[in-house]
C-alpha atoms as a PDB file:
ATOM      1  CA  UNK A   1     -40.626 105.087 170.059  1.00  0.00           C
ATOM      2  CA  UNK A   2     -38.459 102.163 169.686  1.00  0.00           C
ATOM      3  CA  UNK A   3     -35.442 103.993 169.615  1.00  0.00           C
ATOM      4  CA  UNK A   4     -36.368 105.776 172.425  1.00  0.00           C
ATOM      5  CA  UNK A   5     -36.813 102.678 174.404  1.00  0.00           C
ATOM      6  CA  UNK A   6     -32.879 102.167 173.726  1.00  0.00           C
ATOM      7  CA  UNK A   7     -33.569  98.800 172.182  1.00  0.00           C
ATOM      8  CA  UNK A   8     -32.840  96.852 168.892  1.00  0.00           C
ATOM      9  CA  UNK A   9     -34.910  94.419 167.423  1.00  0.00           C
ATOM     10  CA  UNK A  10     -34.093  91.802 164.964  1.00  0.00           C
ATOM     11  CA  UNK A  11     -33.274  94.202 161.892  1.00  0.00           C
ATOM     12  CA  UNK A  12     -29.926  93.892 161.371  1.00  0.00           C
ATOM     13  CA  UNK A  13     -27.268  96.798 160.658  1.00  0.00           C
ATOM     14  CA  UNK A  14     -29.586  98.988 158.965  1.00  0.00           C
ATOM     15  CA  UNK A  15     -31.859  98.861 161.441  1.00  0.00           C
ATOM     16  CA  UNK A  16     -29.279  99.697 164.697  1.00  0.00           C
ATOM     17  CA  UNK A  17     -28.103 102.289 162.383  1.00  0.00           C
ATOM     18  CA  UNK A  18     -31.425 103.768 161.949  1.00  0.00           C
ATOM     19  CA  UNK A  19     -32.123 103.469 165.937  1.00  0.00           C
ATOM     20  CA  UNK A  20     -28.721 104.946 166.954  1.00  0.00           C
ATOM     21  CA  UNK A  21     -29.189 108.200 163.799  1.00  0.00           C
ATOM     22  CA  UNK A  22     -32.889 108.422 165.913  1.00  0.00           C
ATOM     23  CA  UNK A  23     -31.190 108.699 169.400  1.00  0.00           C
ATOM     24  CA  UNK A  24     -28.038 111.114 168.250  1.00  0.00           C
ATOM     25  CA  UNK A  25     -30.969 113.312 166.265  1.00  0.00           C
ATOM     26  CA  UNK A  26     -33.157 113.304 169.552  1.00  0.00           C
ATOM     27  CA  UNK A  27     -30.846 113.479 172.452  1.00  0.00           C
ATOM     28  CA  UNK A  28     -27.051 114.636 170.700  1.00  0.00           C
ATOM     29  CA  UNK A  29     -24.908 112.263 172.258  1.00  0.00           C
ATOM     30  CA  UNK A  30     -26.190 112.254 175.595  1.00  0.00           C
ATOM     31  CA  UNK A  31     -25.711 107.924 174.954  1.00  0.00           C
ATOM     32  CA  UNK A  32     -22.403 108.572 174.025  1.00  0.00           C
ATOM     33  CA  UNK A  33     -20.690 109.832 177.287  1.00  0.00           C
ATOM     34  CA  UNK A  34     -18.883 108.211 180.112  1.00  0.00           C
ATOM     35  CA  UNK A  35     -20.835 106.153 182.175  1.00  0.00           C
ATOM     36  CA  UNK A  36     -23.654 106.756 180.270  1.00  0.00           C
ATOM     37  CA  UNK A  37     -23.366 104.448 177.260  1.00  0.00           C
ATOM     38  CA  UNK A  38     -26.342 102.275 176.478  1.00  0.00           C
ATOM     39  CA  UNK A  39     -26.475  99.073 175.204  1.00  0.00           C
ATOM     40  CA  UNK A  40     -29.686  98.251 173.038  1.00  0.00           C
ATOM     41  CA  UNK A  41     -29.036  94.488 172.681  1.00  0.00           C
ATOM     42  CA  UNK A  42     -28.427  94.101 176.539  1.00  0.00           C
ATOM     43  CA  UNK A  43     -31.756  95.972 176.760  1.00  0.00           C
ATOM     44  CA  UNK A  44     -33.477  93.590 174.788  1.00  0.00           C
ATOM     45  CA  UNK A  45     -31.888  90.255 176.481  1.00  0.00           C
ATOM     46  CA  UNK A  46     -32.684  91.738 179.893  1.00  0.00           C
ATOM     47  CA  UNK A  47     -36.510  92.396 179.026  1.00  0.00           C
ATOM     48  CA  UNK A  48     -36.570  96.348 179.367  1.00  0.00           C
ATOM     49  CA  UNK A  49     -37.842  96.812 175.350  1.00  0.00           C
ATOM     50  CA  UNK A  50     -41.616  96.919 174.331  1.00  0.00           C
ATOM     51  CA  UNK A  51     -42.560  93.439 172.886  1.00  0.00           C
ATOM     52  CA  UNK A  52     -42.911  92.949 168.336  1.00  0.00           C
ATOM     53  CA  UNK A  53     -45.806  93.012 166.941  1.00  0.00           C
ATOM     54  CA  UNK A  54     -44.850  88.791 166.577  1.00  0.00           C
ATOM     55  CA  UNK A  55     -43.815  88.441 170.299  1.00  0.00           C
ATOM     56  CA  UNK A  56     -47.462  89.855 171.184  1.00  0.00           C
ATOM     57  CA  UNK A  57     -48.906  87.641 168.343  1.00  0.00           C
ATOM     58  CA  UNK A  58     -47.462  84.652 170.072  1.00  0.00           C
ATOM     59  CA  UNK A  59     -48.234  85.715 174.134  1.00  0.00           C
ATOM     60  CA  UNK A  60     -52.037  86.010 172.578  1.00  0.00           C
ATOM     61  CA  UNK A  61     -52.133  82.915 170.970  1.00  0.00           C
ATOM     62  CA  UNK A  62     -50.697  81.165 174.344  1.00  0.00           C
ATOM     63  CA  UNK A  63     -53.112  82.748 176.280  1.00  0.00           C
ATOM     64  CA  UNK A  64     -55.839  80.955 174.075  1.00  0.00           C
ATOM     65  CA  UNK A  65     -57.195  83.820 171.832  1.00  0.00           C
ATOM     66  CA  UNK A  66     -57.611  82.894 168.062  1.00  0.00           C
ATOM     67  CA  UNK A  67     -57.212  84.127 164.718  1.00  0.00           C
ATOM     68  CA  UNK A  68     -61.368  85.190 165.499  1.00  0.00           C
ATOM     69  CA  UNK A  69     -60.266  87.758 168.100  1.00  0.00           C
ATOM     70  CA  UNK A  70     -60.463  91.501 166.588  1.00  0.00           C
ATOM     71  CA  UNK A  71     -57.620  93.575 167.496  1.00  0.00           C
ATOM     72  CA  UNK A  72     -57.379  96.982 168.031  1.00  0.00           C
ATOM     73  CA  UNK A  73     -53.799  98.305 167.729  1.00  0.00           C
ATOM     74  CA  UNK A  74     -53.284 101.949 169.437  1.00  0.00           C
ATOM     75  CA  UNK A  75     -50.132 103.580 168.236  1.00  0.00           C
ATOM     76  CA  UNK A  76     -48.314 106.048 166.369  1.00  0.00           C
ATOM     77  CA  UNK A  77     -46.173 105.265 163.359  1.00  0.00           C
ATOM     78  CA  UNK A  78     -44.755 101.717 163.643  1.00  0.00           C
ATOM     79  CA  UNK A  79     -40.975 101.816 162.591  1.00  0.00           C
ATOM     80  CA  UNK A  80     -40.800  99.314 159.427  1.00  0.00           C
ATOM     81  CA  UNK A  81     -44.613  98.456 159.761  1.00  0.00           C
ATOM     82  CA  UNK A  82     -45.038  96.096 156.613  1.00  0.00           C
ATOM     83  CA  UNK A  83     -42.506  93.625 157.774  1.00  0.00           C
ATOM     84  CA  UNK A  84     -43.260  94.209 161.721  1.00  0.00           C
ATOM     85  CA  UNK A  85     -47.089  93.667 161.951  1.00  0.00           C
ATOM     86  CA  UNK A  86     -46.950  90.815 158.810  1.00  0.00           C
ATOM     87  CA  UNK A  87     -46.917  88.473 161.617  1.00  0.00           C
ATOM     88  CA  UNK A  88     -49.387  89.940 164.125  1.00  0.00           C
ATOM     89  CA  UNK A  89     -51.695  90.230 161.116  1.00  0.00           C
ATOM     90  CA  UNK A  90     -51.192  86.976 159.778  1.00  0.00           C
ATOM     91  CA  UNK A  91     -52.316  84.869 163.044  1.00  0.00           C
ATOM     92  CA  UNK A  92     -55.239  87.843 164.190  1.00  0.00           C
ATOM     93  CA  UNK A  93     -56.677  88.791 160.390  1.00  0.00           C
ATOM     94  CA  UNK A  94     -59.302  90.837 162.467  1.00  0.00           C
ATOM     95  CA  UNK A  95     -56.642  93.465 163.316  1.00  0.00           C
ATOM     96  CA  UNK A  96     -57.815  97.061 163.042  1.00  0.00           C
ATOM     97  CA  UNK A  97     -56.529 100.780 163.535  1.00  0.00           C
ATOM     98  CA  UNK A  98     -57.814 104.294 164.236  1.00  0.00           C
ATOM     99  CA  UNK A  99     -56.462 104.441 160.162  1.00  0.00           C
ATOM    100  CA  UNK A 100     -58.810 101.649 159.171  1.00  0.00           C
ATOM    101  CA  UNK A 101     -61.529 102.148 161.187  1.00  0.00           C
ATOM    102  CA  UNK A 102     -62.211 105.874 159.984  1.00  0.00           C
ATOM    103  CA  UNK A 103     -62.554 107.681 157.321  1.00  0.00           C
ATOM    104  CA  UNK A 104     -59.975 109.756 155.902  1.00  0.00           C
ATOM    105  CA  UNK A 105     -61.986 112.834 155.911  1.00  0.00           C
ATOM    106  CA  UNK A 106     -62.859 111.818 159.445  1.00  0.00           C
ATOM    107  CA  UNK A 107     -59.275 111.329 160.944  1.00  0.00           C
ATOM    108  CA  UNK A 108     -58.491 114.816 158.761  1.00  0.00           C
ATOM    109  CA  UNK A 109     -58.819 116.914 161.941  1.00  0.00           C
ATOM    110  CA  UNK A 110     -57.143 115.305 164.069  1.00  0.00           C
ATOM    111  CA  UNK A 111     -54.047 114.588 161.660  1.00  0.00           C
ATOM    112  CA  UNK A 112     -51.060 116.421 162.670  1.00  0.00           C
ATOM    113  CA  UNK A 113     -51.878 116.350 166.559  1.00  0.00           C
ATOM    114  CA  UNK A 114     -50.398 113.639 168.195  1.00  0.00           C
ATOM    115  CA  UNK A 115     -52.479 114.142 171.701  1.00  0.00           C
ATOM    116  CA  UNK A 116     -55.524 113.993 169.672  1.00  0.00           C
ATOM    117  CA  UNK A 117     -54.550 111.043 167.953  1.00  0.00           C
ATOM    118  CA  UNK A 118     -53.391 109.320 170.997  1.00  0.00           C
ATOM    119  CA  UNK A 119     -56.816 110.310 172.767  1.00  0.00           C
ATOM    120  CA  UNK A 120     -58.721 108.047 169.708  1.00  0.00           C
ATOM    121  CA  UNK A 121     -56.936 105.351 170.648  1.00  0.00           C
ATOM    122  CA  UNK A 122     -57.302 106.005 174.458  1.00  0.00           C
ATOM    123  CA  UNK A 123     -61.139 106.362 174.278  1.00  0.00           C
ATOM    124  CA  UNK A 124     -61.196 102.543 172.107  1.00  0.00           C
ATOM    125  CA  UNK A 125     -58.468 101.132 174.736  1.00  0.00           C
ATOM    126  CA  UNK A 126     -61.082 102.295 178.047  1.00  0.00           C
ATOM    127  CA  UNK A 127     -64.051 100.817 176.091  1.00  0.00           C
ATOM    128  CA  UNK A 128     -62.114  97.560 174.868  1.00  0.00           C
ATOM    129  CA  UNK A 129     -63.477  94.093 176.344  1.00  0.00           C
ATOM    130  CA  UNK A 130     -60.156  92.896 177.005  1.00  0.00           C
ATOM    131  CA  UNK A 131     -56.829  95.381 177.058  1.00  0.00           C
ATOM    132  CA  UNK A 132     -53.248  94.387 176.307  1.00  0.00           C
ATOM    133  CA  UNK A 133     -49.941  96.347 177.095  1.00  0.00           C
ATOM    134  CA  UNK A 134     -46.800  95.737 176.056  1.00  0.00           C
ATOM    135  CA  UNK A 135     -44.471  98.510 177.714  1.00  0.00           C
ATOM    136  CA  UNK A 136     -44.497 100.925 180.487  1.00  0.00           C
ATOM    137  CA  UNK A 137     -45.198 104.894 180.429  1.00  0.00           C
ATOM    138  CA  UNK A 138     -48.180 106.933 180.973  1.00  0.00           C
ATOM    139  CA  UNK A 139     -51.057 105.549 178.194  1.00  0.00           C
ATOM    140  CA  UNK A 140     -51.379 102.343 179.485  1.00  0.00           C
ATOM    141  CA  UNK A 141     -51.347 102.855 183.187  1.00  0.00           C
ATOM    142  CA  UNK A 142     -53.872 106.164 182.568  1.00  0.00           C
ATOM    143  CA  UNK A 143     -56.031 103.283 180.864  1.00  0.00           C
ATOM    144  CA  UNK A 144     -55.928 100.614 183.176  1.00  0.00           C
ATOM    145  CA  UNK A 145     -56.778 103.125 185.798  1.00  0.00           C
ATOM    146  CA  UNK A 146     -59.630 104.297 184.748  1.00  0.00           C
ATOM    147  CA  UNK A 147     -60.784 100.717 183.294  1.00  0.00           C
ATOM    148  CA  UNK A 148     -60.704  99.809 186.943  1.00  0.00           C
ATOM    149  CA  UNK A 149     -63.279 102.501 187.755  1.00  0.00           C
ATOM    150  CA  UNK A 150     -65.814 102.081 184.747  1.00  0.00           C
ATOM    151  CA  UNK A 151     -65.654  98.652 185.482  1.00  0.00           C
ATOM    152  CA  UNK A 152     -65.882  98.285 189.214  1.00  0.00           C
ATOM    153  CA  UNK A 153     -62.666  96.445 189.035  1.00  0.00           C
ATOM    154  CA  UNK A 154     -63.624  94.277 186.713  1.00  0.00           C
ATOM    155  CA  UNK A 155     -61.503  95.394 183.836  1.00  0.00           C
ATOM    156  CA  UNK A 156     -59.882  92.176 181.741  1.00  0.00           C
ATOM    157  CA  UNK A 157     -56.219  93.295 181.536  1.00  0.00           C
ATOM    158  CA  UNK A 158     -53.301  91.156 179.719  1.00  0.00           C
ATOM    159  CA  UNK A 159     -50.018  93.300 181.351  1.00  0.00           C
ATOM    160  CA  UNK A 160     -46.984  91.355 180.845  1.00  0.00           C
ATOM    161  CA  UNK A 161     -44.275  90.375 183.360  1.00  0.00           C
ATOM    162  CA  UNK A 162     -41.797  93.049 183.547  1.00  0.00           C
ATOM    163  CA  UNK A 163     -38.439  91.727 181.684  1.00  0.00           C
ATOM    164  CA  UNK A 164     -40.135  88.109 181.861  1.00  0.00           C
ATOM    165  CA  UNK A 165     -41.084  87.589 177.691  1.00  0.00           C
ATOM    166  CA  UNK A 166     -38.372  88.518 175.474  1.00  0.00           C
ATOM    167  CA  UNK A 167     -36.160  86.346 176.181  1.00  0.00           C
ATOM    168  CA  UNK A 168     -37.864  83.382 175.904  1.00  0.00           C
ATOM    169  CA  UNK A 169     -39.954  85.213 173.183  1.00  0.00           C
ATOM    170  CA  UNK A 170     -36.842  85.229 171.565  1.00  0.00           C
ATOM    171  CA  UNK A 171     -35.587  81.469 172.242  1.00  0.00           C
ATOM    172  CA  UNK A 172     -39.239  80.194 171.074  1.00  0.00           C
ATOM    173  CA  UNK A 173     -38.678  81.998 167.654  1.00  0.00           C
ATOM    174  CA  UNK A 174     -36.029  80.480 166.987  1.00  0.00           C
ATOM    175  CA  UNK A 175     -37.606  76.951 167.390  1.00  0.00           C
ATOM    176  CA  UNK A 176     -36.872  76.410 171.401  1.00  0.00           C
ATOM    177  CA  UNK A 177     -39.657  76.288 172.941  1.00  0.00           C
ATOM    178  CA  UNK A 178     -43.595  76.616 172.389  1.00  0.00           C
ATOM    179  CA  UNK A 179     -45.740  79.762 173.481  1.00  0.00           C
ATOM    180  CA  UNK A 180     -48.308  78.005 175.660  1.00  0.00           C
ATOM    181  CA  UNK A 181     -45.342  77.389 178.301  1.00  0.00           C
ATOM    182  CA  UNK A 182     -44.114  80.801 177.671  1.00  0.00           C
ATOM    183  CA  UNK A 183     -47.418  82.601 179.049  1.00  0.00           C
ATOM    184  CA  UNK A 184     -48.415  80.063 181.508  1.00  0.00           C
ATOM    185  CA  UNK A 185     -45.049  81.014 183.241  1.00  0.00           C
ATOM    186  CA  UNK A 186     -44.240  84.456 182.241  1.00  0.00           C
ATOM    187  CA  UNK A 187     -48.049  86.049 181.459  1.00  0.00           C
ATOM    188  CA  UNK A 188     -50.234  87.994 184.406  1.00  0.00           C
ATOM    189  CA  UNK A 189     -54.198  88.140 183.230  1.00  0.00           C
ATOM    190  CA  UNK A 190     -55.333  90.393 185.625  1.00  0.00           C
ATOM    191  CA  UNK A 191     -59.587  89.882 185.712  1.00  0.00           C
END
C-alpha cells in the first residue's frame, strides 16, 4: 500500500527503489509520462502519505494515551514491518493483530482472501472503544460510518488533519519540537 500511496518514507535508496519496482510492476509506467510524473518525497512534505507506525506512536502519546492502551492494528502486510512497528511497539507493548490474536488454524480459512481478512479487522475496528485512522480510502470511512450508527453518534474517533502531521511529525523526530504541541494543533478527536 505504501507504494501505492506514491510516497517514500525514511528508508533510504533501497527503499525508493523498492517503492518505484512496486509502482512500474503495478501500473507500467503510467508515473513515468509527461505531465504525469510523481514525486514521492513532495508527497510526503505536503502531507498526502499515510502516517509510520512511529508518527502514529507519537500523535497517541500527545493525545494522552499510554504505554497501558491495547492496540489493535488492522492491516495487510506492513512493508519492512520489524523495523517499522519497533517503535509503535516499543511505546504501546499492548499492541495486537488479527495474527496474534488467533490461532493459526483459526485464521487458516481465511488466509489467502484479502476481503476476508480485511472484514476481521473491520468487525474489531466497528467494535473498538476508541478508532484511529491514518489515511483516506474506503475501510476507514465504511467504519466510521457505521460506528456513528451503533453508537448513536457517539463513536470516539482519532482522524487526523488532512496533510497537517507529517511534516511536523517529521521536524519533531528529528529533535524540533515535542508531540503534545503537535496534536493539540494538528489532531481532530471527534467524540
Amino acid at each position: 500500500m505504501v507504494a501505492f500511496s506514491c510516497c517514500t518514507y525514511d528508508g533510504g535508496w533501497k527503499e525508493k527503489t523498492e517503492m518505484d519496482n512496486a509502482r512500474e510492476r503495478s501500473w507500467r509506467g503510467k508515473f513515468r509520462r509527461h505531465g504525469r510524473i510523481i514525486n514521492p518525497e513532495g508527497n510526503r512534505r505536503d502531507g498526502k502519505c499515510p502516517l509510520t507506525p512511529l508518527e502514529v506512536g507519537m500523535m497517541l502519546r500527545g493525545m494522552g494515551f499510554d504505554n497501558t492502551t491495547s492496540l489493535y492494528v488492522a492491516s495487510g502486510k506492513i512493508y519492512n514491518s520489524e523495523k517499522y512497528m519497533a517503535p509503535l511497539r516499543k511505546m504501546f507493548p499492548l499492541l495486537v493483530t488479527k495474527d496474534t490474536l488467533a490461532l493459526p488454524e483459526e485464521l487458516a480459512q481465511f488466509k489467502g482472501h484479502s476481503s476476508r481478512l480485511a472484514a476481521l479487522d473491520y468487525t474489531v475496528c466497528i467494535q473498538s472503544e476508541v478508532f484511529v485512522t491514518t489515511q483516506g480510502g474506503n475501510f476507514p470511512h465504511f467504519v466510521m460510518g457505521h460506528r456513528r450508527y451503533l453508537f448513536g453518534g457517539n463513536a470516539k474517533t482519532i482522524n487526523q488533519t488532512s496533510g497537517s502531521l507529517s511534516y511536523p511529525l517529521m521536524i519533531q523526530i528529528s529533535g524540533g519540537i515535542d508531540s503534545s504541541t503537535i496534536c493539540r494543533k494538528s489532531c481532530n478527536k471527534v467524540t
